[in-house]
Protein backbone atom coordinates (compact mmCIF):
# COMPACT_ATOMS: atom_id res chain seq x y z
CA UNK A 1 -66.64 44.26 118.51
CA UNK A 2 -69.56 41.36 118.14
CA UNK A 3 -71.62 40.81 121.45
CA UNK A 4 -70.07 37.95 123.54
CA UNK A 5 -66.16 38.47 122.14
CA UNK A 6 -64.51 39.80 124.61
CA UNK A 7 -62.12 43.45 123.91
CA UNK A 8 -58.72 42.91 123.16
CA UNK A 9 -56.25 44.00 126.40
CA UNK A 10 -52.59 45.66 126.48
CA UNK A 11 -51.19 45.52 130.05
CA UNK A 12 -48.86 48.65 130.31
CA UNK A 13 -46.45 48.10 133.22
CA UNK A 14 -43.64 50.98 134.27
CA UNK A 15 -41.98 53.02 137.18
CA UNK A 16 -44.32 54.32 139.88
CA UNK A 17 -42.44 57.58 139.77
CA UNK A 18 -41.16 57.93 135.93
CA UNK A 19 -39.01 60.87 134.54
CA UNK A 20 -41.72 63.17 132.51
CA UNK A 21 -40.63 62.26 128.91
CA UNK A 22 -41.31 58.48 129.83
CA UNK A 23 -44.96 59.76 131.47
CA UNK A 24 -45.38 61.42 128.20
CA UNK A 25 -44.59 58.04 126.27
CA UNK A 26 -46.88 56.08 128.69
CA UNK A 27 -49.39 58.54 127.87
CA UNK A 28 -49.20 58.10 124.13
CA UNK A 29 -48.91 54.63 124.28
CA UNK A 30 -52.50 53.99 126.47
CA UNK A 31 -53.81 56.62 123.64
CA UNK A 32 -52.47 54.72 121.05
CA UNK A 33 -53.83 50.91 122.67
CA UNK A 34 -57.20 52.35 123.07
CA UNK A 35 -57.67 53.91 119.70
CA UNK A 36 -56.67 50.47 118.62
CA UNK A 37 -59.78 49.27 120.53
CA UNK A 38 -58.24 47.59 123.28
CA UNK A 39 -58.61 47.97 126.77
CA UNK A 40 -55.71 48.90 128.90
CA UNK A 41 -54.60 47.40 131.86
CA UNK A 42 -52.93 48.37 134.53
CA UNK A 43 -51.86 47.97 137.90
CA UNK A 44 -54.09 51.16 138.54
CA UNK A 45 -52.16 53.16 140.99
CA UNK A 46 -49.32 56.28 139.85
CA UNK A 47 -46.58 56.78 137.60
CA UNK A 48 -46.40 54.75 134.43
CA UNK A 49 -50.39 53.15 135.26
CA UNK A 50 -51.72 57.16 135.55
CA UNK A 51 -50.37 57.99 132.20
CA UNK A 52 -51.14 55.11 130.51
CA UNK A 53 -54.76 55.64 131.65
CA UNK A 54 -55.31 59.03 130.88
CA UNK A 55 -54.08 58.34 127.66
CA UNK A 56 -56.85 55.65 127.17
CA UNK A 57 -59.23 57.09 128.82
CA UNK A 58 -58.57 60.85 126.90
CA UNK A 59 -58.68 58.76 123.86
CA UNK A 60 -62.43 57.46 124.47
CA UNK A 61 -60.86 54.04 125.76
CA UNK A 62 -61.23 51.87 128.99
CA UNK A 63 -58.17 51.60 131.59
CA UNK A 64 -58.80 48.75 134.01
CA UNK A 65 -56.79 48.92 137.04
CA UNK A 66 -55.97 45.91 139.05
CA UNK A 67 -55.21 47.18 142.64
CA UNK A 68 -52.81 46.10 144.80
CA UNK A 69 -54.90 46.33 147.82
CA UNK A 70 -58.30 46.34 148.88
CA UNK A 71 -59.69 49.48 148.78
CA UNK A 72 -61.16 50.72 144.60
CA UNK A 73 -60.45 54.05 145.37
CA UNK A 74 -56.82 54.17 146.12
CA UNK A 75 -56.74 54.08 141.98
CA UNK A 76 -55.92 56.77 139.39
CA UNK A 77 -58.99 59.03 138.75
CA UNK A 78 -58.06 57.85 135.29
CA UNK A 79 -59.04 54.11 136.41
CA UNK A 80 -62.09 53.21 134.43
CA UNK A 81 -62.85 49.94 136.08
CA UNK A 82 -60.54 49.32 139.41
CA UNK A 83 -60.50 45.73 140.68
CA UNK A 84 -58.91 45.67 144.24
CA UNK A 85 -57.18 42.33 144.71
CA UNK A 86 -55.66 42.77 148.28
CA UNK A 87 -52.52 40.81 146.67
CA UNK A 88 -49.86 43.12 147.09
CA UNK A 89 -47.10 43.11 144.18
CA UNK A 90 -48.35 39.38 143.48
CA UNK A 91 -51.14 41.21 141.50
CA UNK A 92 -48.53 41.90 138.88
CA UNK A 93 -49.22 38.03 137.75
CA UNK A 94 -53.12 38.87 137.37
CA UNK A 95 -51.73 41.96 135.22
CA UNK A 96 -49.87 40.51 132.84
CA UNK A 97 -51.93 37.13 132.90
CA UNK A 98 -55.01 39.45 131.79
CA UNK A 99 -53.37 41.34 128.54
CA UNK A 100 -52.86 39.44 125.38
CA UNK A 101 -49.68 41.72 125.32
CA UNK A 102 -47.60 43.95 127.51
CA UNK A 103 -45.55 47.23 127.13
CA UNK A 104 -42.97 48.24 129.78
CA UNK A 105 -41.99 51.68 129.90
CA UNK A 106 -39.04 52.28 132.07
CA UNK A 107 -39.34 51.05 135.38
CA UNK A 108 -37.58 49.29 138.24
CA UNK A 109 -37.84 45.74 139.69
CA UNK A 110 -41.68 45.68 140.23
CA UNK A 111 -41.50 46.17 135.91
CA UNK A 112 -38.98 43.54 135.69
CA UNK A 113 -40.67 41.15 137.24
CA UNK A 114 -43.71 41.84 135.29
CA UNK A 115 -41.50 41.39 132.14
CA UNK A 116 -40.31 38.13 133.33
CA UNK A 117 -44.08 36.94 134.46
CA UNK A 118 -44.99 37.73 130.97
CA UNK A 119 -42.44 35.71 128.93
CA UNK A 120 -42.91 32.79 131.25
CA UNK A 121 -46.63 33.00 130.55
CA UNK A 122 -46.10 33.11 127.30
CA UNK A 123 -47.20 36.95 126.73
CA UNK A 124 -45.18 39.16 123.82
CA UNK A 125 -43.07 41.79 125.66
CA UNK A 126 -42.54 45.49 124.18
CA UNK A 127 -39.72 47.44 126.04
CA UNK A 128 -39.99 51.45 125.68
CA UNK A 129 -36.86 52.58 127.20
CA UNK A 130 -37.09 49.06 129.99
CA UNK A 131 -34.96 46.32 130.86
CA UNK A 132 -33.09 44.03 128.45
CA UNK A 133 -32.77 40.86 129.44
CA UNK A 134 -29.52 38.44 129.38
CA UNK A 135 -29.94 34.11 128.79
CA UNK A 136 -27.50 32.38 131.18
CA UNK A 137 -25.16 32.18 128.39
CA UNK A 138 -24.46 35.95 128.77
CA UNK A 139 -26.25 36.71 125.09
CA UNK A 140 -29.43 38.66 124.44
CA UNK A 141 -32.29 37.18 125.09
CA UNK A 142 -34.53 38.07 122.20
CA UNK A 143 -38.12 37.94 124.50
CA UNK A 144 -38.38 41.56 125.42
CA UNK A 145 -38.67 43.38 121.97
CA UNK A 146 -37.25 47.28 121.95
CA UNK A 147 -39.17 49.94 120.54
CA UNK A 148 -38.08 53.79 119.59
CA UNK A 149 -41.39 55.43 120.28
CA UNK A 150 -44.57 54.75 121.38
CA UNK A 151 -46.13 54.45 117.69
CA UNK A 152 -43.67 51.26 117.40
CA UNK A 153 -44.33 50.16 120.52
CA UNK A 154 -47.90 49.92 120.01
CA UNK A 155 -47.91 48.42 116.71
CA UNK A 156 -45.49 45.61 117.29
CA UNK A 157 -47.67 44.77 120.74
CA UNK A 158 -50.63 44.26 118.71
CA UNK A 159 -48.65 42.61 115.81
CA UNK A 160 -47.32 40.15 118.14
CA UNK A 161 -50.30 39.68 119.80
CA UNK A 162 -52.43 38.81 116.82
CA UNK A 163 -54.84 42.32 117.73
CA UNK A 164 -56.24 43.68 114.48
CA UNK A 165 -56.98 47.66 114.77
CA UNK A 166 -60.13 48.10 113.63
CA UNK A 167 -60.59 49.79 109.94
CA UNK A 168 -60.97 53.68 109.93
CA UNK A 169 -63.97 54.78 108.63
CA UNK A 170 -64.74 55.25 105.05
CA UNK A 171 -64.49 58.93 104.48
């Protein structure tokens, strides 16, 4: 990246308390946004946000956690840069407002209201095993876009985002 533009970010939003195979897919997919060189962000405490993180940070990335509360070290030990906001669940607006995309894995209603913060912001949506949401009308609505895996996942949050991977090395 060129001094003064700022790191691409991937919010990664999930259950506090996930099954292991989704922890595993959060995981893979903080891996897989940092090796893309993006930052991850999360909302910096357990679950879904402690996988994601490790992933990114395991994979020479940045997690930045955006804390419900006010003190920087109730976050992850996986928590790169923690940023307490003393806001409660209304922090999941700063989390999603901060990522040029989001990926939900799993989750409950604290994920489904970060889904729904991020289509009305205007933010592409990945689901990884999430909600699916339904338009008044009772039919799909197409804003949440399901992935299989974590590899899809990851690539169609950057693709709709407009993030460009950098180019591997010439080798």
């Amino acid at each position: 990246m060129a001094p003064g533009r700022p790191r691409p970010c991937v919010a990664v939003v999930g259950a506090a308390e996930p099954d292991p195979g989704l922890a595993e897919q959060a995981y893979r997919v903080g891996a897989l946004v940092a090796r893309a060189g993006a930052v991850v962000v999360t909302g910096g405490l357990g679950g879904v946000m402690e996988a994601a993180s490790r992933g990114a940070a395991e994979a020479g990335g940045l997690a930045v956690g955006l804390l419900p509360g006010g003190d920087r070290r109730a976050a992850n030990p996986w928590v790169g840069l923690a940023l307490p906001t003393g806001l409660g669940e209304a922090r999941n607006v700063l989390v999603v407002r901060a990522a040029d995309a989001v990926v939900a894995v799993g989750g409950g209603y604290g994920t489904l209201s970060e889904v729904a913060l991020a289509l009305k912001l205007g933010r592409p949506v990945v689901g990884l095993g999430t909600w699916g949401l339904l338009r008044p009308d009772g039919q799909p609505d197409p804003g949440v876009v399901p992935a299989s895996d974590p590899e899809s996942a990851v690539g169609a949050a950057l693709a709709l985002a407009g993030i460009r991977p950098p180019a591997p090395p010439d080798g």
